[in-house]
Structures are given as C-alpha cells and as structure tokens.
C-alpha atoms as a PDB file:
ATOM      1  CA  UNK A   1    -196.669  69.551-151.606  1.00  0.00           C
ATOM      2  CA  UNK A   2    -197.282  66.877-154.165  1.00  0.00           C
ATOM      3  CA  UNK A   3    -194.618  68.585-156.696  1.00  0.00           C
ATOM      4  CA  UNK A   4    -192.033  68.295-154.177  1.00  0.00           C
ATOM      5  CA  UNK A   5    -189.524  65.361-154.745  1.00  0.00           C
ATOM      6  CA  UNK A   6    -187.468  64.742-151.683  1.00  0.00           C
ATOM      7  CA  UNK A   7    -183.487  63.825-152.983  1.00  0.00           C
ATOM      8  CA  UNK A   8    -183.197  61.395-150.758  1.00  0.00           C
ATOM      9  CA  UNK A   9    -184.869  57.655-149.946  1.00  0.00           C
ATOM     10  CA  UNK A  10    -184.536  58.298-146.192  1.00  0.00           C
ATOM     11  CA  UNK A  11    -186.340  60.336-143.873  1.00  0.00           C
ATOM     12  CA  UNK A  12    -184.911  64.215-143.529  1.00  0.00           C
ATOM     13  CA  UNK A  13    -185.275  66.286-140.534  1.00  0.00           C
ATOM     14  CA  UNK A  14    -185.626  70.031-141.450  1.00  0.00           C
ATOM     15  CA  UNK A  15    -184.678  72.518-139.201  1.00  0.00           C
ATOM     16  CA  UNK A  16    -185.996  76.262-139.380  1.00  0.00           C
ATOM     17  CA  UNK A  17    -183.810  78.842-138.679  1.00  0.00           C
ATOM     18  CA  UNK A  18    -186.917  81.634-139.091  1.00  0.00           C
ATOM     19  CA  UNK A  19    -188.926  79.932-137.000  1.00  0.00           C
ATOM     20  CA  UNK A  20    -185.646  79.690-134.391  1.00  0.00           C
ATOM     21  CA  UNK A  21    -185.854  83.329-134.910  1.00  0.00           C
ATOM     22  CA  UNK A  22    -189.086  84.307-134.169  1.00  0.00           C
ATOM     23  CA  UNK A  23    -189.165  81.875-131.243  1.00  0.00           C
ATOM     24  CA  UNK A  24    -185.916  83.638-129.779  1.00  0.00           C
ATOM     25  CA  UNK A  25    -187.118  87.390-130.291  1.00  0.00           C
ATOM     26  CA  UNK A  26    -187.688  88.027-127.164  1.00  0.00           C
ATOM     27  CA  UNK A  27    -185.297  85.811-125.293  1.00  0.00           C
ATOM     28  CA  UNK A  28    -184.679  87.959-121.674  1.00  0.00           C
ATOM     29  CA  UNK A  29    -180.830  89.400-121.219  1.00  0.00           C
ATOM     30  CA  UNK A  30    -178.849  86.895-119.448  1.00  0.00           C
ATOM     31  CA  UNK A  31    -180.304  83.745-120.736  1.00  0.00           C
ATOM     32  CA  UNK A  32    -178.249  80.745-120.775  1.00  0.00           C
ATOM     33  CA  UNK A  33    -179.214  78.914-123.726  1.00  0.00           C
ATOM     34  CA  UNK A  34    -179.188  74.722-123.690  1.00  0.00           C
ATOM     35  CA  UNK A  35    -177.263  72.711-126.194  1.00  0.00           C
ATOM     36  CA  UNK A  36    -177.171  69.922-124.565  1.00  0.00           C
ATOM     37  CA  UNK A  37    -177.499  66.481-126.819  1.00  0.00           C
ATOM     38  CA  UNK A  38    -176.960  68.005-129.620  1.00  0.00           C
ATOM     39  CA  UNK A  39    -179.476  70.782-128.896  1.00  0.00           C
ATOM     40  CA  UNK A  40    -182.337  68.502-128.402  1.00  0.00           C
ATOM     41  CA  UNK A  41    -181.801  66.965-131.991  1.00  0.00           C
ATOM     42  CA  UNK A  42    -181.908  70.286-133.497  1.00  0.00           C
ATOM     43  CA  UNK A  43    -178.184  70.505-134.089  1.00  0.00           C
ATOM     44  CA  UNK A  44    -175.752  72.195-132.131  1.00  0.00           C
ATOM     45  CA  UNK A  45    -174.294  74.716-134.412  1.00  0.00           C
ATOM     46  CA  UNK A  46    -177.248  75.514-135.865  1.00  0.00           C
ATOM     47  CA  UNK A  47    -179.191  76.725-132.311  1.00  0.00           C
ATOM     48  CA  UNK A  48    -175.857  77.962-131.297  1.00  0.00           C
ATOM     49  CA  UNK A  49    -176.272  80.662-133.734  1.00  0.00           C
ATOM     50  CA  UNK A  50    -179.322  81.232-133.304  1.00  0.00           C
ATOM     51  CA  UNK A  51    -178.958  81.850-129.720  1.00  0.00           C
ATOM     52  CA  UNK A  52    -175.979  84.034-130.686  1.00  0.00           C
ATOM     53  CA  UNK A  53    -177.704  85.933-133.154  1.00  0.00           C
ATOM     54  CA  UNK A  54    -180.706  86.572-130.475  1.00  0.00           C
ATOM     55  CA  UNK A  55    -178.097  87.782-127.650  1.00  0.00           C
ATOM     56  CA  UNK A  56    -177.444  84.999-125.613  1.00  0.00           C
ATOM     57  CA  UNK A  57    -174.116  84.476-124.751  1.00  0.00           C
ATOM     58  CA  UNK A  58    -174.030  81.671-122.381  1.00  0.00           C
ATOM     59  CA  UNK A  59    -174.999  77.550-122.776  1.00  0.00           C
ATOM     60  CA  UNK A  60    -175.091  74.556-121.574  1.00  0.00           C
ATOM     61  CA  UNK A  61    -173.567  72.143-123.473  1.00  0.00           C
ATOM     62  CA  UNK A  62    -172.397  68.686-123.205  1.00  0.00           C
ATOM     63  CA  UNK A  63    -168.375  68.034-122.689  1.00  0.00           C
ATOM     64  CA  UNK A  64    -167.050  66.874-125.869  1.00  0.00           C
ATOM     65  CA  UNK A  65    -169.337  70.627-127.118  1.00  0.00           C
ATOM     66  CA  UNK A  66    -167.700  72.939-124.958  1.00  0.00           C
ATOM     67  CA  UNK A  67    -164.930  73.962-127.600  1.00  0.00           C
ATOM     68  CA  UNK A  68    -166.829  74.318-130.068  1.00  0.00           C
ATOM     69  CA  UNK A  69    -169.116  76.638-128.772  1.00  0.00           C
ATOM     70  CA  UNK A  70    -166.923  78.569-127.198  1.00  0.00           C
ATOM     71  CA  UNK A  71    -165.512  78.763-130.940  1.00  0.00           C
ATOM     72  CA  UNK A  72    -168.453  80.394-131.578  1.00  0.00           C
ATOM     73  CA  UNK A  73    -168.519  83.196-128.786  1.00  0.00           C
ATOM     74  CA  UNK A  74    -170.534  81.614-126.351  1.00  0.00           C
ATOM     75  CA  UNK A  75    -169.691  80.818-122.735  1.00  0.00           C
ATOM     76  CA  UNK A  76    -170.311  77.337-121.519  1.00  0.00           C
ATOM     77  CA  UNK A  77    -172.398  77.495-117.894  1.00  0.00           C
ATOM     78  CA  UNK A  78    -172.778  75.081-115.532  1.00  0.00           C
ATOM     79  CA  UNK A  79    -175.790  73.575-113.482  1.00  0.00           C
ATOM     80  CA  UNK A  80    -177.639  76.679-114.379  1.00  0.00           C
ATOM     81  CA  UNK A  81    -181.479  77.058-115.401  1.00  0.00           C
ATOM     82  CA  UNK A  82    -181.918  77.663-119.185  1.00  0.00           C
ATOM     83  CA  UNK A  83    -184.367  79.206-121.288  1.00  0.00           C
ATOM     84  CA  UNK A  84    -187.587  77.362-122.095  1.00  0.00           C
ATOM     85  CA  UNK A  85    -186.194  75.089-124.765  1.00  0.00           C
ATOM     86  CA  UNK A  86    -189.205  73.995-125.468  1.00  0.00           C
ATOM     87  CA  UNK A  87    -190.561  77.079-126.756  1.00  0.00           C
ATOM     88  CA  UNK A  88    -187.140  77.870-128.485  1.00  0.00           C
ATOM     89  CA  UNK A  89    -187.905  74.673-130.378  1.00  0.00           C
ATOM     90  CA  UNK A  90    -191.473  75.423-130.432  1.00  0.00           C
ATOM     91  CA  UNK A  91    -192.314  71.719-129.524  1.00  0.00           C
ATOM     92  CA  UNK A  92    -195.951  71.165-128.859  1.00  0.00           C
ATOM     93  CA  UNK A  93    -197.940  73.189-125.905  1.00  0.00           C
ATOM     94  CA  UNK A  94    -194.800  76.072-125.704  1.00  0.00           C
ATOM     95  CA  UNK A  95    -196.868  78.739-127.951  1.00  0.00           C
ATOM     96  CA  UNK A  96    -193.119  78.893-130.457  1.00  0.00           C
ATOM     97  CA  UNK A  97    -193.143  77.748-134.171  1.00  0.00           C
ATOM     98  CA  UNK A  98    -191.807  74.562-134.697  1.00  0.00           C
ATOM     99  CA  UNK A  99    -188.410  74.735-135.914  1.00  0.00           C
ATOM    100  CA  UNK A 100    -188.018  70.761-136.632  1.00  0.00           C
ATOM    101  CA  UNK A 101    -190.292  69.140-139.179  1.00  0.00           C
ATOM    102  CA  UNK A 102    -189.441  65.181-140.343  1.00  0.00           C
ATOM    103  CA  UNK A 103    -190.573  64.579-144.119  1.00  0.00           C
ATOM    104  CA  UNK A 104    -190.153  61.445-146.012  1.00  0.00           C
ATOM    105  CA  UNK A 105    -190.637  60.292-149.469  1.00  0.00           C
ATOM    106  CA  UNK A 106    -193.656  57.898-150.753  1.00  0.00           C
ATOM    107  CA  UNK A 107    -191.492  54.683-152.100  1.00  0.00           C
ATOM    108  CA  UNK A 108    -194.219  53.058-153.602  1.00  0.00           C
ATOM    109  CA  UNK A 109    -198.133  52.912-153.740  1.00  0.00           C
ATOM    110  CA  UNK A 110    -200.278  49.888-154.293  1.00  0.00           C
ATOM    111  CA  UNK A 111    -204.221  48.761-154.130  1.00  0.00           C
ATOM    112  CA  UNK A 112    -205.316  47.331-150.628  1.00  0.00           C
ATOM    113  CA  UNK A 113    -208.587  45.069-151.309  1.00  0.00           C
ATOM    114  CA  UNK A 114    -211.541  45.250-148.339  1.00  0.00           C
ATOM    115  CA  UNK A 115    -210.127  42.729-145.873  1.00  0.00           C
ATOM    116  CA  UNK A 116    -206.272  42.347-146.903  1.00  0.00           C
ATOM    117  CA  UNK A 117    -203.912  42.981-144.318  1.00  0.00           C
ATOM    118  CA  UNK A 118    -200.788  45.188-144.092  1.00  0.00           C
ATOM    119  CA  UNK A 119    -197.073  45.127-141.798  1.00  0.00           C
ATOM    120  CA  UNK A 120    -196.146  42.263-139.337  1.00  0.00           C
ATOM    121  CA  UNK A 121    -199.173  39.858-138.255  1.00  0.00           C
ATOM    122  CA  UNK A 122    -201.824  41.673-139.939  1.00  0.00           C
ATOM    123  CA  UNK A 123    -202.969  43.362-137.259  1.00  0.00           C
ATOM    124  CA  UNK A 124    -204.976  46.310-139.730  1.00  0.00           C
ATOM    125  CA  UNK A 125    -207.233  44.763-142.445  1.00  0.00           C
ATOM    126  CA  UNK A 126    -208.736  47.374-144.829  1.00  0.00           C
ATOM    127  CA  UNK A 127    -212.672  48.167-144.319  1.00  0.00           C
ATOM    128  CA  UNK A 128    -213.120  48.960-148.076  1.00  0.00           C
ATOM    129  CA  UNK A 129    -211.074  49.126-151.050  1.00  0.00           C
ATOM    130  CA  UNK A 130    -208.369  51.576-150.818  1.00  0.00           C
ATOM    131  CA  UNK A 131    -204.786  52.746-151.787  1.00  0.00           C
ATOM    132  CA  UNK A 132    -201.565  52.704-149.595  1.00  0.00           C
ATOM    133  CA  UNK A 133    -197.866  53.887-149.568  1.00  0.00           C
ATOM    134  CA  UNK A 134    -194.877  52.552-148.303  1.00  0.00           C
ATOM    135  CA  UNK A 135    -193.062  55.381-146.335  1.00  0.00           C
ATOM    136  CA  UNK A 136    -189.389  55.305-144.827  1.00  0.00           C
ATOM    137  CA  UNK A 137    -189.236  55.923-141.344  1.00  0.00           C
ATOM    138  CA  UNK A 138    -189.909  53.586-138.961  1.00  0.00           C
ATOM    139  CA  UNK A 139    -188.418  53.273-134.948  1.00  0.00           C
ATOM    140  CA  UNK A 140    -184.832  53.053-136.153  1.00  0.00           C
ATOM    141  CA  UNK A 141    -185.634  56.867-137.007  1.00  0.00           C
ATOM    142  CA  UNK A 142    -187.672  57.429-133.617  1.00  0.00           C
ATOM    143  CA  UNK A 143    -190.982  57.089-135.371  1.00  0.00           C
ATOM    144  CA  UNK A 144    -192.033  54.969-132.339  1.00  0.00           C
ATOM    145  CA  UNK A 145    -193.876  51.712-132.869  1.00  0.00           C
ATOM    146  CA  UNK A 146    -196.985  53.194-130.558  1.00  0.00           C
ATOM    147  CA  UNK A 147    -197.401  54.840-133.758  1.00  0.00           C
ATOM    148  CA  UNK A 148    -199.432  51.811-135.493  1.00  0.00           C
ATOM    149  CA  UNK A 149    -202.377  52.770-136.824  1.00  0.00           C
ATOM    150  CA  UNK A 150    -202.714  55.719-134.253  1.00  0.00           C
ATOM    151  CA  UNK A 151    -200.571  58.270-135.661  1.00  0.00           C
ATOM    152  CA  UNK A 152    -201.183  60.190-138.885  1.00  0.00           C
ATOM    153  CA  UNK A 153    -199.052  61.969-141.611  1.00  0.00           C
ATOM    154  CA  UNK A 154    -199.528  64.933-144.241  1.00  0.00           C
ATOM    155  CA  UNK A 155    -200.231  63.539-148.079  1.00  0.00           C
ATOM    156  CA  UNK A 156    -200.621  66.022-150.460  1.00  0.00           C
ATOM    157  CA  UNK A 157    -202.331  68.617-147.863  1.00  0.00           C
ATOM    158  CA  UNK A 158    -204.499  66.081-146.089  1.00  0.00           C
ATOM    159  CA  UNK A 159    -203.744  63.703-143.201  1.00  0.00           C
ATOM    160  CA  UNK A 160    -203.468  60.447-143.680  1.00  0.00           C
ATOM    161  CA  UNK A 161    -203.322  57.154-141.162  1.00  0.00           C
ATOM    162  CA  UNK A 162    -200.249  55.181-140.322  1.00  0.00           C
ATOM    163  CA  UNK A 163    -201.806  51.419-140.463  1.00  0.00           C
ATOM    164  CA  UNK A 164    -200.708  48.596-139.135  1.00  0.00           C
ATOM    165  CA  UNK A 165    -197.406  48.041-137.338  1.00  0.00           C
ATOM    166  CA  UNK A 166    -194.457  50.365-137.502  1.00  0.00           C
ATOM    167  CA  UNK A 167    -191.616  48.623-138.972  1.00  0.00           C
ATOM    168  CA  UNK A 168    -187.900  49.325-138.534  1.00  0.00           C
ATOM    169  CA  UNK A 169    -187.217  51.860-141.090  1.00  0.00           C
ATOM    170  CA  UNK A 170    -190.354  52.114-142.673  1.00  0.00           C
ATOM    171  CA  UNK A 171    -194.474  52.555-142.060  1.00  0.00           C
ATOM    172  CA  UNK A 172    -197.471  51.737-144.246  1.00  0.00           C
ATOM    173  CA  UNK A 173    -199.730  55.418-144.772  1.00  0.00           C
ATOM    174  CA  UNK A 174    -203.658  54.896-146.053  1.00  0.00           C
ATOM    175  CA  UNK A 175    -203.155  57.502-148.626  1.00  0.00           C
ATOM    176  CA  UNK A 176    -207.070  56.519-149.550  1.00  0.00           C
ATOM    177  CA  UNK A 177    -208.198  57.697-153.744  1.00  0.00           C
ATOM    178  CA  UNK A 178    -205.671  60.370-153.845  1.00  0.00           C
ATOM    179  CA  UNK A 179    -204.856  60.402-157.418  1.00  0.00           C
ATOM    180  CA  UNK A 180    -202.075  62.566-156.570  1.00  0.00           C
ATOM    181  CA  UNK A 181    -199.585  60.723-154.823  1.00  0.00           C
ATOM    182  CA  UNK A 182    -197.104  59.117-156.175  1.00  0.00           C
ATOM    183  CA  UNK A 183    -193.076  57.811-155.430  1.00  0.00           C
ATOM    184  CA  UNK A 184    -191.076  60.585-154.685  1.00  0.00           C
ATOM    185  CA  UNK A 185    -193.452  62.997-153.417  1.00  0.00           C
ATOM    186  CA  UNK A 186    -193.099  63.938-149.836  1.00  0.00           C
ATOM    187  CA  UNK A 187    -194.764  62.521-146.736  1.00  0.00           C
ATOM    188  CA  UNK A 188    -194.793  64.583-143.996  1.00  0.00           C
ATOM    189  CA  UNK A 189    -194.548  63.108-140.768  1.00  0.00           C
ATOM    190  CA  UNK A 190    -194.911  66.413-138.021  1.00  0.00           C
ATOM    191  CA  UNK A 191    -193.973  70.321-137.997  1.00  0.00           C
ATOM    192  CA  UNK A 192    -195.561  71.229-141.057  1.00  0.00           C
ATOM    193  CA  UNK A 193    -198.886  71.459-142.819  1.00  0.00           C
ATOM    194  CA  UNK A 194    -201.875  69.516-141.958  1.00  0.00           C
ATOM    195  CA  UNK A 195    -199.528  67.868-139.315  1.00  0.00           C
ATOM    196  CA  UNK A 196    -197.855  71.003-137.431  1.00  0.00           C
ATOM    197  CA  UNK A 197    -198.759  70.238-134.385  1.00  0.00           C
ATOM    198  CA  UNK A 198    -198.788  66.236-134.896  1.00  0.00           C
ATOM    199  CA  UNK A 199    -195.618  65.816-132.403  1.00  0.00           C
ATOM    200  CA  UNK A 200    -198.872  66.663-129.481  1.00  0.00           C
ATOM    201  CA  UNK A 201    -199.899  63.799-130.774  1.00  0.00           C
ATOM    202  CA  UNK A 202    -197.305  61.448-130.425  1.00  0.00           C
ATOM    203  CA  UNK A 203    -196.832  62.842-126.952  1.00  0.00           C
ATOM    204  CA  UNK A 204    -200.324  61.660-125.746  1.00  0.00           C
ATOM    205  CA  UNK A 205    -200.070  57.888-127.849  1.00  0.00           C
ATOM    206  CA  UNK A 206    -195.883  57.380-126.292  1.00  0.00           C
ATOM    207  CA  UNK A 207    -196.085  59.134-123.199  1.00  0.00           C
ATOM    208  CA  UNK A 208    -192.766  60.550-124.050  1.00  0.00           C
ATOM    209  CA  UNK A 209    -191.680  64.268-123.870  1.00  0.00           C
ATOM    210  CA  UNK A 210    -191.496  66.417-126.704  1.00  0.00           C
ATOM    211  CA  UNK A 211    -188.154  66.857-126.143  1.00  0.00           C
ATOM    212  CA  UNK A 212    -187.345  63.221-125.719  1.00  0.00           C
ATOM    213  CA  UNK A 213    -188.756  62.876-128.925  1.00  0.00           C
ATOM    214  CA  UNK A 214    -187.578  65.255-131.079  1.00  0.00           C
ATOM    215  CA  UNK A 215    -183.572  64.255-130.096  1.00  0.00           C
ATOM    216  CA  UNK A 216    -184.233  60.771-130.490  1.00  0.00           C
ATOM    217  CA  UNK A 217    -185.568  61.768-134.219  1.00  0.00           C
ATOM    218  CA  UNK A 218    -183.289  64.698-134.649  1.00  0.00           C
ATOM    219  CA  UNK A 219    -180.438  62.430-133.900  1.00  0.00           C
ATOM    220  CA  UNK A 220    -181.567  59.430-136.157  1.00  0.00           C
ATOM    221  CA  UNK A 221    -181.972  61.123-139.126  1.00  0.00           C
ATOM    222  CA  UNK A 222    -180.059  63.366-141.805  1.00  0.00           C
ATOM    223  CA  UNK A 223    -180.676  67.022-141.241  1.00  0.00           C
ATOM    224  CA  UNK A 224    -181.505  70.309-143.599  1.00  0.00           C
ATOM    225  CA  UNK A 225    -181.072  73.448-142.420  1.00  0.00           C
ATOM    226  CA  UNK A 226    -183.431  75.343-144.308  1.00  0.00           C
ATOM    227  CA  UNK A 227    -184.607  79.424-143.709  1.00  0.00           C
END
C-alpha cells in the first residue's frame, strides 16, 4: 500500500463492482433493487448494472432517475420493499463485501514533540515524541467530526489514530515511526485493509446508519469504479 500514489489531492471513493457481484449472487427472482439517492452513494449506474447483470429487473429510484434506468432495462417500482441494500453494499453487520472503500493521500508528514498540540484548540497533545500526517478528508467529505481522535485509518498496512479535531476537508493521522510513509502514498480511511470493517466503527462513535453514512461520503467525494 505504501507504493501506491493516489492521482489526486482529494479524497476518492472506490467502488467494487466484484464485490457488488459476489454480494448480488444470490439475489432471489423478483427483487426490486433500490437506487434511491444515488444508490446510497454508490452511484446509480454503476449498481444499476450490477443489479441488471444479477437479474433484477425492477428499482426504486428517485424521480429525476427514472429515465435513466429505465434506459438501462430496468423497471422503476413504487412503494415496494427492496432487497437488503445493506448487504448489496456490504456495509457493516450485513455479512456482503464492502463494495465502497474512501482512500486519501498523505499531504505532508512532520515531527510532533511530547506535549505539542495538533487541529483547532489543541484538544490532543502528544504523550511522546512521534510523527504525523496531514490527510484530506474532513466533514465537508462526511468524515464526521465525532471522528476526533476516536476513529482510525490504514497507513501502510497498520491502523493508525485520527488526533485531534476533524477539520473541514482535512484530519491529522498519528502515523507513529513509520519510516514508510510519505506524501502521496495512500491513507485509507474504511472498506479496505486493516480498516475493512472501520465504517462499524463510525457507526457506534456517530450513531448514524451505515447507509446514512456511506451516501453522505459517496456523494461528497469523486468516485472510481474499479473491478
């Protein structure tokens, strides 16, 4: 993970059409799939075809969607239940894959002294000595302030704490003596590696849904559609 460079300075939301796949391999005939805000975040075309590709034929989708998925072959439904979207998206608790991961790239890095502070008011001061990065995403994105110095993200393999307070667009990430981490290499904030199931997490700190969640991020953020 440290070799990868992320192309962009903002955080990406990747979206996994195998793990859509395996998630939707046994979806039961008749099913009416739900794309409703832009399929949770997930993008709309992108679970449309999924759902296609897996045999269901009808959705839910919002208004302004209804042409274009009936572009696609599918039949919009109304006020009908839909499949458990949750485990479609494999969100946390539904026993599915997680199709959306959010990954960001390391801006900077710098030395953190025992006792200096980081982010607005500092409210974390460093124990001992250590080494932090600057991270984009922040609750512009839908990583939600609760998030300060409770949540965690992937470095290199291992997780890492977010300290101190989660700013607009960015977060500070203890990244500790990893010589290995450097700007450019990718952060990952949930859906992947030591932080697959890290979305649980943020569930328990925010009280939110996973769904809730995962549209507010999915919907903040650029998206790659990778296999």
């Amino acid at each position: 993970m440290t070799s990868q460079r992320l192309r962009t300075a903002a955080p990406l939301g990747r979206v996994s059409t195998s793990a859509l796949a395996a998630n939707l391999h046994d979806a039961p005939s008749g099913a009416v799939g739900d794309l409703r805000r832009d399929a949770w975040g997930h993008g709309l075309l992108t679970v449309a075809r999924a759902l296609r590709a897996a045999g269901v034929e009808r959705v839910r989708a919002d208004g302004p969607d209804v042409a274009v998925v009936e572009e696609l072959g599918l039949t919009a439904a109304a006020d009908e239940p839909t499949l458990a979207m949750p485990r479609v998206l494999g969100l946390p608790g539904s026993g599915g894959e997680p199709v959306l991961s959010l990954v960001a790239p390391i801006l900077s890095t710098k030395r953190l002294l025992a006792r200096e502070g980081v982010s607005y008011g500092f409210i974390h001061r460093a124990p001992t000595d250590t080494r932090v990065a600057l991270v984009p995403g922040g609750y512009a994105q839908g990583v939600v302030r609760a998030l300060g110095s409770r949540g965690h993200v992937d470095v290199g393999g291992r997780r890492c704490p977010i300290i101190g307070r989660v700013a607009m667009d960015v977060c500070v990430v203890d990244i500790g003596e990893a010589p290995d981490a450097h700007p450019g290499d990718e952060v990952v904030y949930f859906g992947a590696g030591a932080v697959r199931d890290e979305l649980g997490e943020w569930i328990a700190v925010t009280g939110l849904t996973g769904g809730e969640l995962a549209a507010r991020i999915g919907l903040g953020v650029e998206r790659e559609v990778v296999a």
